[in-house]
PDB file of N, CA and C in Angstrom:
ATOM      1  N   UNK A   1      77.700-112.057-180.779  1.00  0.00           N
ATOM      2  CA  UNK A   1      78.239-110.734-180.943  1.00  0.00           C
ATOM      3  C   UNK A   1      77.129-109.719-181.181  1.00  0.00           C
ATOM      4  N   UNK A   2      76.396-110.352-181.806  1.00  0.00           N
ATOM      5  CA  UNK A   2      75.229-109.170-182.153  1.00  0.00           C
ATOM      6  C   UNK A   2      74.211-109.529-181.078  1.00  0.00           C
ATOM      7  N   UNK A   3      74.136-109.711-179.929  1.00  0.00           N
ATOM      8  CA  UNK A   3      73.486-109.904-178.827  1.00  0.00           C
ATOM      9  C   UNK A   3      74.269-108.819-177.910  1.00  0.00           C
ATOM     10  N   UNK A   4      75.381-109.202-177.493  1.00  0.00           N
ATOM     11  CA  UNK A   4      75.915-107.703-177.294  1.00  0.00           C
ATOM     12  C   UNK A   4      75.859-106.487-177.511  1.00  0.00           C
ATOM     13  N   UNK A   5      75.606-105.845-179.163  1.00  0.00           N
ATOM     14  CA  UNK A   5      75.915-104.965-179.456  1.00  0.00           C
ATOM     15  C   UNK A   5      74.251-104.019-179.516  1.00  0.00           C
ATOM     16  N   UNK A   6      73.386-105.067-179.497  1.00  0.00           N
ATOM     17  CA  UNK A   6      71.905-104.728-179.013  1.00  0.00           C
ATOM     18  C   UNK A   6      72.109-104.350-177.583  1.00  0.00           C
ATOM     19  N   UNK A   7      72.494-105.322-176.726  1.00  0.00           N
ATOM     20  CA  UNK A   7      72.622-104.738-175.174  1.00  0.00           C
ATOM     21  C   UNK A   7      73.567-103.661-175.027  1.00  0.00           C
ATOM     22  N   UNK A   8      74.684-103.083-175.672  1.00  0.00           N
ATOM     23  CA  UNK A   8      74.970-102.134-175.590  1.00  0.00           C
ATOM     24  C   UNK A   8      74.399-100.582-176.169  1.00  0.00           C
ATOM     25  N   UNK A   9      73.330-100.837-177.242  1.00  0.00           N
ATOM     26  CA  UNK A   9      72.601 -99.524-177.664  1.00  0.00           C
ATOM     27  C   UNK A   9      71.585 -99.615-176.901  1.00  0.00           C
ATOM     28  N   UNK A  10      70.778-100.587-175.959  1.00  0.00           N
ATOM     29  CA  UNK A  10      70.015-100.775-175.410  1.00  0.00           C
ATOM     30  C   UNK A  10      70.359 -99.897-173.887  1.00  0.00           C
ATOM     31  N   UNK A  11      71.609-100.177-173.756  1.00  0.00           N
ATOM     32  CA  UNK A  11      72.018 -99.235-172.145  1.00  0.00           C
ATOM     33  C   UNK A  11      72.394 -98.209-172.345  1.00  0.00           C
ATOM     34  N   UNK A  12      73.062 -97.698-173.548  1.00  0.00           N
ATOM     35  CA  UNK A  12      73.223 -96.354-174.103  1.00  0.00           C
ATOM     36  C   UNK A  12      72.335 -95.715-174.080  1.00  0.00           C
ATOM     37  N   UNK A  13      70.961 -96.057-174.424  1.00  0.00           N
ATOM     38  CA  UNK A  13      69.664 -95.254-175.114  1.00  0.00           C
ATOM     39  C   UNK A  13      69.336 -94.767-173.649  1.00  0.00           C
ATOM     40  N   UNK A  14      69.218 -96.106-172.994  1.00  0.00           N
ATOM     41  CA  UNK A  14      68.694 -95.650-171.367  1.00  0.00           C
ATOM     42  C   UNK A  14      69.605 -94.677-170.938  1.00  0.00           C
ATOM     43  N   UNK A  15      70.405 -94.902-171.212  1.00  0.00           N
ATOM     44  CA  UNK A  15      71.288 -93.653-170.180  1.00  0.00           C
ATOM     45  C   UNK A  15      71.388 -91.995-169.973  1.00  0.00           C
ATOM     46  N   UNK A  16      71.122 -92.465-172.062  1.00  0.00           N
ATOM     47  CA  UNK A  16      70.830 -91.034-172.557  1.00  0.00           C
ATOM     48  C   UNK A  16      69.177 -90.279-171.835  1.00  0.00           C
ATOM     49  N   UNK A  17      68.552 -91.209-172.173  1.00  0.00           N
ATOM     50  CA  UNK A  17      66.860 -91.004-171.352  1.00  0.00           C
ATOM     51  C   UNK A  17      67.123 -90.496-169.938  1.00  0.00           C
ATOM     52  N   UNK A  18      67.964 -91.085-169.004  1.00  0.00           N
ATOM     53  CA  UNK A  18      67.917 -91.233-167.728  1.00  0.00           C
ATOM     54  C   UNK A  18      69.018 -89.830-167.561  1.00  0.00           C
ATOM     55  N   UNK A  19      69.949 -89.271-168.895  1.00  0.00           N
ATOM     56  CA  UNK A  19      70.666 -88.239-168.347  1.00  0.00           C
ATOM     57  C   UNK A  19      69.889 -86.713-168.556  1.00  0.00           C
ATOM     58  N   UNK A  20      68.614 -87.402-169.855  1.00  0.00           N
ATOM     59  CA  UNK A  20      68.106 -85.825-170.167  1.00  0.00           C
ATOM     60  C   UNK A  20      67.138 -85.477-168.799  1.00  0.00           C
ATOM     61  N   UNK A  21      66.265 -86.752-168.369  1.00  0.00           N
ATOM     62  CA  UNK A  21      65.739 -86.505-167.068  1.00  0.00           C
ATOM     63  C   UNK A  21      66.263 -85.671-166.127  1.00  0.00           C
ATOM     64  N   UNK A  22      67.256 -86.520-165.538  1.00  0.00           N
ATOM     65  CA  UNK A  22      68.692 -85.363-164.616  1.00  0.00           C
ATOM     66  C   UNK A  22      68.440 -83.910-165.087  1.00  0.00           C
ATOM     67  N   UNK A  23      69.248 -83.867-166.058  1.00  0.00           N
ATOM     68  CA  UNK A  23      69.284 -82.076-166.385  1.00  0.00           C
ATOM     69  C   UNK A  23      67.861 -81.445-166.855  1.00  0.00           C
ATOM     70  N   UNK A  24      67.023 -82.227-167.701  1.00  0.00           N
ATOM     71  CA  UNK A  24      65.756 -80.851-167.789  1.00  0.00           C
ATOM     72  C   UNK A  24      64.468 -81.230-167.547  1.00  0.00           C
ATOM     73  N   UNK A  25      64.716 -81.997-166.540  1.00  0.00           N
ATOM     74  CA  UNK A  25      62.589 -82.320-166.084  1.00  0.00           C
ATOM     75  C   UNK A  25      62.578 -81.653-164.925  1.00  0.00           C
ATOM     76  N   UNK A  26      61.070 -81.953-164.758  1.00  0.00           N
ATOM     77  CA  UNK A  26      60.815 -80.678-163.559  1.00  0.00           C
ATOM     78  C   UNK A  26      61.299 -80.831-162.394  1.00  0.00           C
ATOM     79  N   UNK A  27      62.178 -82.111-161.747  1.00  0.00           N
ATOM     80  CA  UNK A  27      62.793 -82.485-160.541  1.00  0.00           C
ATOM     81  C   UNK A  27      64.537 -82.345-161.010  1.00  0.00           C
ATOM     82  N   UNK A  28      65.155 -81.901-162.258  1.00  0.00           N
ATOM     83  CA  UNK A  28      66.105 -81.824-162.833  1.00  0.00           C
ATOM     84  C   UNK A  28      67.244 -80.437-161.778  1.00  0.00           C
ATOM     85  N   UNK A  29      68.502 -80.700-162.686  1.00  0.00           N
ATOM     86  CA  UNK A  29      69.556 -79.473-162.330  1.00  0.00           C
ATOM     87  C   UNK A  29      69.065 -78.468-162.334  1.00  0.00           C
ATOM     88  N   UNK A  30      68.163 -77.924-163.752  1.00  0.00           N
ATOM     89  CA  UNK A  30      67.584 -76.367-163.928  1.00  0.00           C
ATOM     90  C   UNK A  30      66.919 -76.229-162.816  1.00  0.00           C
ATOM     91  N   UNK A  31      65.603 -77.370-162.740  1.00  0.00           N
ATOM     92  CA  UNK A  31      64.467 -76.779-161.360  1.00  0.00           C
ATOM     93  C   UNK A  31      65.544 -76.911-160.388  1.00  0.00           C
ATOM     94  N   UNK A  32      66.120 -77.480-159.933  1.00  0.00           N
ATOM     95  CA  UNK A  32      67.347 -77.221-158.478  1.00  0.00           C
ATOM     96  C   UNK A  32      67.838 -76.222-158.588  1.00  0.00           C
ATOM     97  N   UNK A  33      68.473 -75.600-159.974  1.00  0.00           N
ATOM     98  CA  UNK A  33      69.234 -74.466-159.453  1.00  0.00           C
ATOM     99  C   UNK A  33      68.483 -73.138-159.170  1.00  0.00           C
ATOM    100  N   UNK A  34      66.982 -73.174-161.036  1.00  0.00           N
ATOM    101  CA  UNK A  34      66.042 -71.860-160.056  1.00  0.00           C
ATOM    102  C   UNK A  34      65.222 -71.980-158.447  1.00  0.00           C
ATOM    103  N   UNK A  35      65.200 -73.532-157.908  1.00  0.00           N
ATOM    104  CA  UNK A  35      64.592 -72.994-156.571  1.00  0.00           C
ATOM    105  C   UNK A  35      66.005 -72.894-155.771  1.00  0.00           C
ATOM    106  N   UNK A  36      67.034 -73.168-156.173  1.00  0.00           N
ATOM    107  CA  UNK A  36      68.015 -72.584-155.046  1.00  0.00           C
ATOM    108  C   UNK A  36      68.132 -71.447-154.551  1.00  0.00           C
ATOM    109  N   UNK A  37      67.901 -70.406-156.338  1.00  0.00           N
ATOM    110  CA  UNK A  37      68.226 -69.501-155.933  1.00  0.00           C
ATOM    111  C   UNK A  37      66.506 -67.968-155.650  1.00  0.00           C
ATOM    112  N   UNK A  38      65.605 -68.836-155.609  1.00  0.00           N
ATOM    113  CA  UNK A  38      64.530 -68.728-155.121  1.00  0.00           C
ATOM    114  C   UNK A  38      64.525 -68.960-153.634  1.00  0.00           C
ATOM    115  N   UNK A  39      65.258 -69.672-152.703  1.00  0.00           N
ATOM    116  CA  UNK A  39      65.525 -69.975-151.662  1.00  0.00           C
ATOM    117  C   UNK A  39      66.922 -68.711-151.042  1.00  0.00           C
ATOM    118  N   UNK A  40      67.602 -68.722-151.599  1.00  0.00           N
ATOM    119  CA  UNK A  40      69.059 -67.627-151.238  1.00  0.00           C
ATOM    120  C   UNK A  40      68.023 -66.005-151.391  1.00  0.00           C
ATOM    121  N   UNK A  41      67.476 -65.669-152.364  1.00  0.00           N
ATOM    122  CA  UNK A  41      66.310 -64.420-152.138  1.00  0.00           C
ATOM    123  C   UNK A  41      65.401 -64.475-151.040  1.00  0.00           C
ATOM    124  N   UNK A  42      65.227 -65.732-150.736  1.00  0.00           N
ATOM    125  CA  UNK A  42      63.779 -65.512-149.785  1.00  0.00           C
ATOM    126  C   UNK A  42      64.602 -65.656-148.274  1.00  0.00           C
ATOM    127  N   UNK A  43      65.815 -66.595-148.140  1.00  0.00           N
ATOM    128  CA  UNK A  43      66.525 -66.239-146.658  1.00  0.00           C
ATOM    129  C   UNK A  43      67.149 -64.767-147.033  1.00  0.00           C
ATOM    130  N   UNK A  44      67.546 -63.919-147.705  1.00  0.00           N
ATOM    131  CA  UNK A  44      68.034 -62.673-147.654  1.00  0.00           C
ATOM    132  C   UNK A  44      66.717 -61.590-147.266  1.00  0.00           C
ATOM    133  N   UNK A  45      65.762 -62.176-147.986  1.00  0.00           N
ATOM    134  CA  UNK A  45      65.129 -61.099-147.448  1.00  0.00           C
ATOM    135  C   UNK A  45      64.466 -61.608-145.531  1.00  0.00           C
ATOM    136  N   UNK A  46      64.130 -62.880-145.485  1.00  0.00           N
ATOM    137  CA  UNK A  46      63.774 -62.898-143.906  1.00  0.00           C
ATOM    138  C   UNK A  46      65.362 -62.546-142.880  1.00  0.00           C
ATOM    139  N   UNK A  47      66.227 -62.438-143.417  1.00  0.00           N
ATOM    140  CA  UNK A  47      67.349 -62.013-142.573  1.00  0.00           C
ATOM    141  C   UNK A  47      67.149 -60.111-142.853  1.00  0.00           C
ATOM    142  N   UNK A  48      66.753 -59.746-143.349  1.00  0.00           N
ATOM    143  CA  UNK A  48      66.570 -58.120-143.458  1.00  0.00           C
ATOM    144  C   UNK A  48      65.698 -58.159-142.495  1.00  0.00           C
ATOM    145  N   UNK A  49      64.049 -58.690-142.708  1.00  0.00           N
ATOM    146  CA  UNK A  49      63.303 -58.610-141.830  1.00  0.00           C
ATOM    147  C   UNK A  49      63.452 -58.944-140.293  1.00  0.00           C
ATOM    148  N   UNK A  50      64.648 -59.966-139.963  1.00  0.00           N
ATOM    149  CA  UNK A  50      65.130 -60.193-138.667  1.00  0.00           C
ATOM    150  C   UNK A  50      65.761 -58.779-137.955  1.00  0.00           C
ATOM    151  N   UNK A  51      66.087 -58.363-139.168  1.00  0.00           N
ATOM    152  CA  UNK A  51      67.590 -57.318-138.548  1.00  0.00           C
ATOM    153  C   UNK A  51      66.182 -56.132-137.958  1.00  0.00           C
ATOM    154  N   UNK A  52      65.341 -55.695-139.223  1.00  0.00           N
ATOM    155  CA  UNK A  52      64.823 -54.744-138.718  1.00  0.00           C
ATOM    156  C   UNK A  52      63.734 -55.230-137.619  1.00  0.00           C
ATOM    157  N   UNK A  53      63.592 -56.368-137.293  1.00  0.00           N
ATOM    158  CA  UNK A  53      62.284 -56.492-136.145  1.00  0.00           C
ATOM    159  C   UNK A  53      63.427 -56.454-134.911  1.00  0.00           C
ATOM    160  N   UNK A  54      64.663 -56.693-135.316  1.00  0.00           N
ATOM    161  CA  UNK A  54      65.986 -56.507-133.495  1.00  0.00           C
ATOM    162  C   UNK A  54      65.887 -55.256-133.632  1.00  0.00           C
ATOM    163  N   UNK A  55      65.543 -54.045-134.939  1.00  0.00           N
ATOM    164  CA  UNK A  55      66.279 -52.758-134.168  1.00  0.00           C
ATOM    165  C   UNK A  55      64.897 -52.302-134.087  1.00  0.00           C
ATOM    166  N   UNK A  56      63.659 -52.942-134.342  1.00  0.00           N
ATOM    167  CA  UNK A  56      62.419 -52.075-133.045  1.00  0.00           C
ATOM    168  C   UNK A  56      62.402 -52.772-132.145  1.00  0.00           C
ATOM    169  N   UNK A  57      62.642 -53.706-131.590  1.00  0.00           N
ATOM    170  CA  UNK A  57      62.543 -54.242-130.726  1.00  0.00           C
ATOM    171  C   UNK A  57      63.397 -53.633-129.550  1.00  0.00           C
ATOM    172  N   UNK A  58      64.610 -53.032-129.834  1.00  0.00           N
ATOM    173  CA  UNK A  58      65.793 -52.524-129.182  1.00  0.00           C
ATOM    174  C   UNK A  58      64.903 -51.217-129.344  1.00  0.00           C
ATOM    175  N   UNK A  59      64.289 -50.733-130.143  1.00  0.00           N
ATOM    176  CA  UNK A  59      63.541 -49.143-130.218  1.00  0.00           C
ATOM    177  C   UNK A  59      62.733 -49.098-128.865  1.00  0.00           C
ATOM    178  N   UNK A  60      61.807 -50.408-128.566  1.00  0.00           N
ATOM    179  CA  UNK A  60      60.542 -50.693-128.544  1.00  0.00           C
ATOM    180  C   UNK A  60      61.043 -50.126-126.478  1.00  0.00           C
ATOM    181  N   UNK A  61      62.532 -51.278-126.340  1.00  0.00           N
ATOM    182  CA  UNK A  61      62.792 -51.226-125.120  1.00  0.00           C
ATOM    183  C   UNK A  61      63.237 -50.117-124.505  1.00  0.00           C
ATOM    184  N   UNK A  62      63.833 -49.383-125.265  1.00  0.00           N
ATOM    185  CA  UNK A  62      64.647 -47.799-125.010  1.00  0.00           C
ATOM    186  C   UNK A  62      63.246 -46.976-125.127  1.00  0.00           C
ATOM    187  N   UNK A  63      62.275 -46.840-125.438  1.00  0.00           N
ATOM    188  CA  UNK A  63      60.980 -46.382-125.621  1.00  0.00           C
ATOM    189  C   UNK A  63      60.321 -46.900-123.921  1.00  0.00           C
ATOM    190  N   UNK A  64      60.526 -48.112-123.632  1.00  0.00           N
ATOM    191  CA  UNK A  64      60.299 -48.559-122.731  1.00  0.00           C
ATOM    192  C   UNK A  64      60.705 -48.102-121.343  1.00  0.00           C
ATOM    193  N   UNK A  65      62.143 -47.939-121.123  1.00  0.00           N
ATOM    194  CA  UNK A  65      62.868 -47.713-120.043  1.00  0.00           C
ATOM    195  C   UNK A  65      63.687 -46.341-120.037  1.00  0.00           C
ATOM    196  N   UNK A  66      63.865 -45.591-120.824  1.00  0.00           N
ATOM    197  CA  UNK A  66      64.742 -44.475-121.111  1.00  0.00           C
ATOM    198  C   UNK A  66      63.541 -43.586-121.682  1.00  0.00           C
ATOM    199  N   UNK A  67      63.335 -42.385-120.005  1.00  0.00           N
ATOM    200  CA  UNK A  67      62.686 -40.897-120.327  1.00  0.00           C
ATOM    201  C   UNK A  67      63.367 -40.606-121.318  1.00  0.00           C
ATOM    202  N   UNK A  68      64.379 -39.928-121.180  1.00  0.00           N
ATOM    203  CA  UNK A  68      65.540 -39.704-122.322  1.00  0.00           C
ATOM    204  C   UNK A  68      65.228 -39.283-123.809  1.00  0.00           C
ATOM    205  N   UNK A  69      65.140 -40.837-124.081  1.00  0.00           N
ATOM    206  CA  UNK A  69      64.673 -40.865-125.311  1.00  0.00           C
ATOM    207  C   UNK A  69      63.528 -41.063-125.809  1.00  0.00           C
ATOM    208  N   UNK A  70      62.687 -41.200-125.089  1.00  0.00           N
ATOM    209  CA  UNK A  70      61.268 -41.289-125.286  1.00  0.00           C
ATOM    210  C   UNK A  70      61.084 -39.240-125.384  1.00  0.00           C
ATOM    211  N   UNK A  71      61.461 -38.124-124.346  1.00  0.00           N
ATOM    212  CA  UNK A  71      61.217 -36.810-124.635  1.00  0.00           C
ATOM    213  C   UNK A  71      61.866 -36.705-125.890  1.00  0.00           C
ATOM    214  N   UNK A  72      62.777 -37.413-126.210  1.00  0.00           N
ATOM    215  CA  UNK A  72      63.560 -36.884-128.028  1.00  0.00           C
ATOM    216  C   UNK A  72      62.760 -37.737-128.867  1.00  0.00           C
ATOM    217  N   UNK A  73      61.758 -38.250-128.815  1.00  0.00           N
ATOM    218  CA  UNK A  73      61.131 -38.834-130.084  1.00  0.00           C
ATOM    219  C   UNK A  73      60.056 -38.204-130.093  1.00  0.00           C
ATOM    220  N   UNK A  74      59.376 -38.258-128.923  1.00  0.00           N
ATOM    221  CA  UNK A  74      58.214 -36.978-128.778  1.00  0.00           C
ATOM    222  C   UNK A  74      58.368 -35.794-129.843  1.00  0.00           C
ATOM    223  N   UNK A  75      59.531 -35.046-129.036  1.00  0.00           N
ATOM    224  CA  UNK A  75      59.853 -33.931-129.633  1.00  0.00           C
ATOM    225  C   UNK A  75      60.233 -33.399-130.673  1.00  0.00           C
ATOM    226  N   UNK A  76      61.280 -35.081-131.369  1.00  0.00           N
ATOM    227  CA  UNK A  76      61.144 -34.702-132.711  1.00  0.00           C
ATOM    228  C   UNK A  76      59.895 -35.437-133.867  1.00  0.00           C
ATOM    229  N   UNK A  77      59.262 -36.520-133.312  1.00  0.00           N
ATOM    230  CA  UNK A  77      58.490 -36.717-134.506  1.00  0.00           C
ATOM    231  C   UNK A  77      57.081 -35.859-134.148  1.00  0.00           C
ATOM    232  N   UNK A  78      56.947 -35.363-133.264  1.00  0.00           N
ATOM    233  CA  UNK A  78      55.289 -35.148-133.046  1.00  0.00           C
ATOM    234  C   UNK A  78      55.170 -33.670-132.926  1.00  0.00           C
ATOM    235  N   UNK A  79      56.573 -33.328-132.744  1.00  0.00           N
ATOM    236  CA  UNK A  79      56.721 -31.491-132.975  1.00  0.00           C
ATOM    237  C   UNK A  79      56.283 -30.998-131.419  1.00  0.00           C
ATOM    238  N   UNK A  80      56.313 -31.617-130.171  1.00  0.00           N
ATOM    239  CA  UNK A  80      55.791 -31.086-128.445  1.00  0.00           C
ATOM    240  C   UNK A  80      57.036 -29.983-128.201  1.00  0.00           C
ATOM    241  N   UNK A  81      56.516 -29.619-127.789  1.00  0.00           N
ATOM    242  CA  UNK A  81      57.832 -28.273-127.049  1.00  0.00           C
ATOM    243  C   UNK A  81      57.703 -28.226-125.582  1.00  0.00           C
ATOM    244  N   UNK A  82      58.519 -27.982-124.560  1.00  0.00           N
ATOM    245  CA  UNK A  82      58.205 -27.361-123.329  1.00  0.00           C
ATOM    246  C   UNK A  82      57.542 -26.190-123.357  1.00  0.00           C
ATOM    247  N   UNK A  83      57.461 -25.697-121.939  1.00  0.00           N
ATOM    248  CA  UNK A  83      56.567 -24.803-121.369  1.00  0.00           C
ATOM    249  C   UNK A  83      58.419 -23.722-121.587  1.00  0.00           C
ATOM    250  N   UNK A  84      56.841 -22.731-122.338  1.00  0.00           N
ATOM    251  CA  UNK A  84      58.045 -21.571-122.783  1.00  0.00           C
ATOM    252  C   UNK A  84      58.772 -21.260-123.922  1.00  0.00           C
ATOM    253  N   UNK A  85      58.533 -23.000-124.869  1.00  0.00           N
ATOM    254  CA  UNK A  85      59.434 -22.880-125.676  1.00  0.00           C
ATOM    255  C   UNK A  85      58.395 -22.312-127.154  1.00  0.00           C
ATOM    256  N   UNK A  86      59.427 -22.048-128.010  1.00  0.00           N
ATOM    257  CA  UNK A  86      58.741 -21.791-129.595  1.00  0.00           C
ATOM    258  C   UNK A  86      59.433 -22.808-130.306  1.00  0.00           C
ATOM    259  N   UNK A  87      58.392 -23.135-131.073  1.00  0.00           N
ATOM    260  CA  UNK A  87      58.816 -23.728-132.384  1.00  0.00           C
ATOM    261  C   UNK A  87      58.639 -23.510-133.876  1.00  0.00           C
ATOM    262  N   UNK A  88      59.859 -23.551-134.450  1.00  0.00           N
ATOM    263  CA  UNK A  88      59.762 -23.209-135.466  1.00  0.00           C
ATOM    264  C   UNK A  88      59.328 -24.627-136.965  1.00  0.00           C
ATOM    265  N   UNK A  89      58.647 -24.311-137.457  1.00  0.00           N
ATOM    266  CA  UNK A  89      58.411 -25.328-138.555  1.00  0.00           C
ATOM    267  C   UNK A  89      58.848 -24.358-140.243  1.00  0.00           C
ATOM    268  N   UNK A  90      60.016 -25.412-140.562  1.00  0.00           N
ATOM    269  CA  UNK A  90      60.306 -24.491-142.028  1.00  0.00           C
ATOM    270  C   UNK A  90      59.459 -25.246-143.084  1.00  0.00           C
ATOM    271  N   UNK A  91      59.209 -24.833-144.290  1.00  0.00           N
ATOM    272  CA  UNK A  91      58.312 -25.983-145.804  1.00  0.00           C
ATOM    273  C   UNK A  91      59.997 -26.313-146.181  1.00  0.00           C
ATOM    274  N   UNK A  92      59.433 -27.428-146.964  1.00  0.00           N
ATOM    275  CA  UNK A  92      60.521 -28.430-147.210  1.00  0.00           C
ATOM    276  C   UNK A  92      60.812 -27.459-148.676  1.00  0.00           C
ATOM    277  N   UNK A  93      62.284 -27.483-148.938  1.00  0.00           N
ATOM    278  CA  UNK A  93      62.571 -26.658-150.066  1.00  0.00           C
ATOM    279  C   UNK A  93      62.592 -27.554-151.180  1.00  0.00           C
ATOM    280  N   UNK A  94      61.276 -28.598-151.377  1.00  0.00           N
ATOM    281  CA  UNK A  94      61.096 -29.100-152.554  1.00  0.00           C
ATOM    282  C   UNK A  94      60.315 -28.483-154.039  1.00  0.00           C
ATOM    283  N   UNK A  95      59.472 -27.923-153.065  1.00  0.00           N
ATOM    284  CA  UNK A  95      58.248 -26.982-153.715  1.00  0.00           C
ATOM    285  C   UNK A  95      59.008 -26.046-154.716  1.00  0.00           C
ATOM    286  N   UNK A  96      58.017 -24.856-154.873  1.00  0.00           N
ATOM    287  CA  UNK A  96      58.955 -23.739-155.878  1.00  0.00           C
ATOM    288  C   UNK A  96      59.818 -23.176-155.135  1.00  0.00           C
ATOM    289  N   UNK A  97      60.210 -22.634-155.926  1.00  0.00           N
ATOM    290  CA  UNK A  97      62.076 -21.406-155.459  1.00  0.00           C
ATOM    291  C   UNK A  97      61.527 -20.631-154.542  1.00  0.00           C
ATOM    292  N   UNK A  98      60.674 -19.587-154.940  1.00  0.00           N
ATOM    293  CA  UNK A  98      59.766 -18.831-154.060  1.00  0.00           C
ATOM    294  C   UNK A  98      58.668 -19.311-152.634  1.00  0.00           C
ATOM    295  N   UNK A  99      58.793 -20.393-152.733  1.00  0.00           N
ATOM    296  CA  UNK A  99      57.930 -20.986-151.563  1.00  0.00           C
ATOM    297  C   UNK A  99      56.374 -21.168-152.250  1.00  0.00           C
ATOM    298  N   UNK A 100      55.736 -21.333-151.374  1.00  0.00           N
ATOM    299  CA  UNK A 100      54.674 -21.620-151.453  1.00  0.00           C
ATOM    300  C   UNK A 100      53.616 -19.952-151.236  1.00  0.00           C
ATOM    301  N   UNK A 101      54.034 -19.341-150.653  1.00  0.00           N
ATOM    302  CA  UNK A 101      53.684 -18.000-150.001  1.00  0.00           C
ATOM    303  C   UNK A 101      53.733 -16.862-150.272  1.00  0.00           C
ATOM    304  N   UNK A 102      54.473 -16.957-151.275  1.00  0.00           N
ATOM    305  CA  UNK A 102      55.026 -15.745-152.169  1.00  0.00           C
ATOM    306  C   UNK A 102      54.232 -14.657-152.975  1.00  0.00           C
ATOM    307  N   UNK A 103      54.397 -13.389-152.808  1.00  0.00           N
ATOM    308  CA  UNK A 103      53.336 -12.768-153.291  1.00  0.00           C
ATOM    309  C   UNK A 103      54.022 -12.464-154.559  1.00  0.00           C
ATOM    310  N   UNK A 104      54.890 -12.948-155.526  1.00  0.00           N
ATOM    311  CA  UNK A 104      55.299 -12.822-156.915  1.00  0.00           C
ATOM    312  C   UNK A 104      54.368 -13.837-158.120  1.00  0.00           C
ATOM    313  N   UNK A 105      54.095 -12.939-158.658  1.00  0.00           N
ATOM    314  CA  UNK A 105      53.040 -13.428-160.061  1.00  0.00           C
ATOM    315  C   UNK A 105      53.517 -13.607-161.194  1.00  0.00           C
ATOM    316  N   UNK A 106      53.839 -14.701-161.634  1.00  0.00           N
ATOM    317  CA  UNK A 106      53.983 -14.821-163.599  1.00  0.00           C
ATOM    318  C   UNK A 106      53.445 -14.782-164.353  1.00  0.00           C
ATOM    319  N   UNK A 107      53.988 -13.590-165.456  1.00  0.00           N
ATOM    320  CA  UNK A 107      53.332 -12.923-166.466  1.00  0.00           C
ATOM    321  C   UNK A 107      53.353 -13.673-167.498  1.00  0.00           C
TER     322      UNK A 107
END
């Protein structure tokens, strides 16, 4: 009887050993669940980076094959005008109230 009851604290003890392993060593539940979710951040962000390399790529081709839109990107990022035309450039109304230009002085 007491040969038993040694082999039963004897498989208990192990089990307990073998369950704290499981949950908190470095191959454990915790390290599984922070690289899981070290893994769910890092595919979210290469799926952002997918999305935006399809919409230059779709930029890249319409840049490619479409006058169109190649004269409207010109025109609006680089400021070109036709023959004849004026352009106007306003300052961004971040600056002061008065602009930048203003011949008013504070006393």
């Amino acid at each position: 009887m007491r040969g038993r009851i040694v082999l039963v604290t004897l498989l208990l003890i192990i089990n307990l050993f073998l369950l704290g392993r499981l949950i908190w060593s470095d191959q454990g539940i915790f390290a599984y669940l922070e690289l899981k979710g070290r893994y769910d951040s890092l595919q979210q962000k290469l799926d952002d980076v997918d999305g935006k390399s399809l919409d230059l790529s779709q930029e890249i081709r319409k840049l490619k094959s479409d006058k169109g839109y190649q004269e409207k990107v010109v025109r609006e990022r680089m400021n070109f005008v036709k023959k004849d035309e004026l352009l106007y450039i306003f300052p961004d109304e971040k600056g002061k109230p008065g602009g930048e230009g203003t011949d008013e002085r504070e006393n």
